[in-house]
C-alpha atoms as a PDB file:
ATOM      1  CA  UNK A   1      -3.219 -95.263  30.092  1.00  0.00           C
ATOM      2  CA  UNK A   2      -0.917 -92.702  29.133  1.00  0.00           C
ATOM      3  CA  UNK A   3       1.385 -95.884  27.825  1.00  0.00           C
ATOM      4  CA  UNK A   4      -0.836 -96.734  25.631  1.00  0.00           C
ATOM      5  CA  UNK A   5       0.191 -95.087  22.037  1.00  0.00           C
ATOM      6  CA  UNK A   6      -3.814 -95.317  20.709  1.00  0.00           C
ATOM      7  CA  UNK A   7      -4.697 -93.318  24.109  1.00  0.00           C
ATOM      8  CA  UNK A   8      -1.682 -90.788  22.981  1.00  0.00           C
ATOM      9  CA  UNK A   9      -3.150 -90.766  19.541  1.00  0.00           C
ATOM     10  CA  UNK A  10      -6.598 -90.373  20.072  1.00  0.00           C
ATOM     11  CA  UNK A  11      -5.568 -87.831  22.982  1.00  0.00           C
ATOM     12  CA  UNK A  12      -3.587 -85.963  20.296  1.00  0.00           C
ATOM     13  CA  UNK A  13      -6.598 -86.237  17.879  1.00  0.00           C
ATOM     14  CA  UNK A  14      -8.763 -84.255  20.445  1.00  0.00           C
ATOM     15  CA  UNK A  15      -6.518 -81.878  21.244  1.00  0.00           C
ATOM     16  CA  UNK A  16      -6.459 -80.842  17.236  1.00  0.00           C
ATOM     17  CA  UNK A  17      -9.824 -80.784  17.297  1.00  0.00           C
ATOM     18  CA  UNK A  18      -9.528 -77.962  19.753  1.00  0.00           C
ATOM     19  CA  UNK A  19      -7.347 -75.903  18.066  1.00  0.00           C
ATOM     20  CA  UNK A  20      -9.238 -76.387  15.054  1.00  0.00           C
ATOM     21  CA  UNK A  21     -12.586 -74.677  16.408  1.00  0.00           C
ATOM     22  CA  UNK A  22     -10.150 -72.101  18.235  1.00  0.00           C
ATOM     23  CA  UNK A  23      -8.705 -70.998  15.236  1.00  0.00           C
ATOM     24  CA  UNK A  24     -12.498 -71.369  13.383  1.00  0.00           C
ATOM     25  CA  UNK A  25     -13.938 -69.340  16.335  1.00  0.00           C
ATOM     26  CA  UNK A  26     -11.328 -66.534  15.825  1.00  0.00           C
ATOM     27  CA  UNK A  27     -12.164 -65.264  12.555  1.00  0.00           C
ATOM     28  CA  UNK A  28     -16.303 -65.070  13.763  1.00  0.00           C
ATOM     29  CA  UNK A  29     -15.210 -61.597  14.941  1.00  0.00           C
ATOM     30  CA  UNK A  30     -13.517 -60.371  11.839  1.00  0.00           C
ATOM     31  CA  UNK A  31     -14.743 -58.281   9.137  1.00  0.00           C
ATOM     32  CA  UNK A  32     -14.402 -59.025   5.591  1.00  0.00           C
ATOM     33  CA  UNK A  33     -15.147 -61.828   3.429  1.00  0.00           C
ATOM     34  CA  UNK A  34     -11.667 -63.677   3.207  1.00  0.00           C
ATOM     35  CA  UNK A  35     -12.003 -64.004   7.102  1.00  0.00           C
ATOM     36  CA  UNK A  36     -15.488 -65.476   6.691  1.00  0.00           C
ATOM     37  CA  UNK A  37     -14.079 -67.812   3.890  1.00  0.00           C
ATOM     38  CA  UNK A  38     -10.871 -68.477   6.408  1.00  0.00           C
ATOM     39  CA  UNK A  39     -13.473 -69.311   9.459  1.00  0.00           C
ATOM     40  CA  UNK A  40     -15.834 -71.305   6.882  1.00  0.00           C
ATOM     41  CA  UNK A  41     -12.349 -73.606   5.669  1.00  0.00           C
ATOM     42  CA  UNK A  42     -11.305 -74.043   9.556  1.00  0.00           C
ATOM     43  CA  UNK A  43     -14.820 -75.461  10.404  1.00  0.00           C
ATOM     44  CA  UNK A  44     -14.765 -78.481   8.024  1.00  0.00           C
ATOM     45  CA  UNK A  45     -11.543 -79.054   8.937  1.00  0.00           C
ATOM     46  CA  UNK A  46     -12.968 -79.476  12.313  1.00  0.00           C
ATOM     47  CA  UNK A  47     -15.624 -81.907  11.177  1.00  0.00           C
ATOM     48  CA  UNK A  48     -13.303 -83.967   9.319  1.00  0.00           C
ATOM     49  CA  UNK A  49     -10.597 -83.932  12.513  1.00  0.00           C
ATOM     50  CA  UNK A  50     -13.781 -84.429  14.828  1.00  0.00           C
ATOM     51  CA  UNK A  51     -14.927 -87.412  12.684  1.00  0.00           C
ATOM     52  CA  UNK A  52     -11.429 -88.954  12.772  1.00  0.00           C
ATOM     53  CA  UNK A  53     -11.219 -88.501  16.686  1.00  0.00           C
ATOM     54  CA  UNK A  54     -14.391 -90.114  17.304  1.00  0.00           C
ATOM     55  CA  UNK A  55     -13.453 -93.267  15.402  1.00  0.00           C
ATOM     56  CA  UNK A  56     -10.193 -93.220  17.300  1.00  0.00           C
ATOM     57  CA  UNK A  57     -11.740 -92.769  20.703  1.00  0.00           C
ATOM     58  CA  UNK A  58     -14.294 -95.543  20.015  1.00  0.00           C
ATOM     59  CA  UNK A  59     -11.679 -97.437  18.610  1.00  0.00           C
ATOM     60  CA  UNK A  60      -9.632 -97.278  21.990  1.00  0.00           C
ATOM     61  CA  UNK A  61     -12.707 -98.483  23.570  1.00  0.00           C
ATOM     62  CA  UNK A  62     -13.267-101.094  21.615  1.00  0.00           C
ATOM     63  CA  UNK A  63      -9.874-102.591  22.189  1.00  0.00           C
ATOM     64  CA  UNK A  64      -9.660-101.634  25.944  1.00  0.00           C
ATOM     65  CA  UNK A  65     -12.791-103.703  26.175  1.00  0.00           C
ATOM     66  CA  UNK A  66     -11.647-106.951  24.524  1.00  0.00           C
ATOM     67  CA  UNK A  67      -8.739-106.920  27.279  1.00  0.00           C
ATOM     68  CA  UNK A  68      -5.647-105.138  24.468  1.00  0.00           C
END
């Protein structure tokens, strides 16, 4: 699997996802409004990353199935 460059990409996709809600996550604990506004910016990142992964993901599928 791991010579598969959609597997590497969607892998890759994941991972940013992760570090995306990480770095959301962080600024939760901080005071002040700019690290509220920071948090709030990092969390639709994630959604648009997550959305992006999930087509990716489904798109591996999709081609695994049809025997690519």
């Amino acid at each position: 699997m791991l010579s598969d460059p959609l597997f590497v990409v969607a892998a890759i996709a994941v991972g940013a996802v992760a570090v995306i809600l990480l770095l959301g996550i962080s600024g939760f604990g901080k005071p002040g409004e700019a690290a509220a506004k920071r948090s709030n910016k990092y969390m639709r990142w994630r959604i648009y990353a997550q959305a992006l992964a999930i087509v990716l993901v489904l798109l591996f599928v999709a081609v695994r199935r049809m025997g690519g």
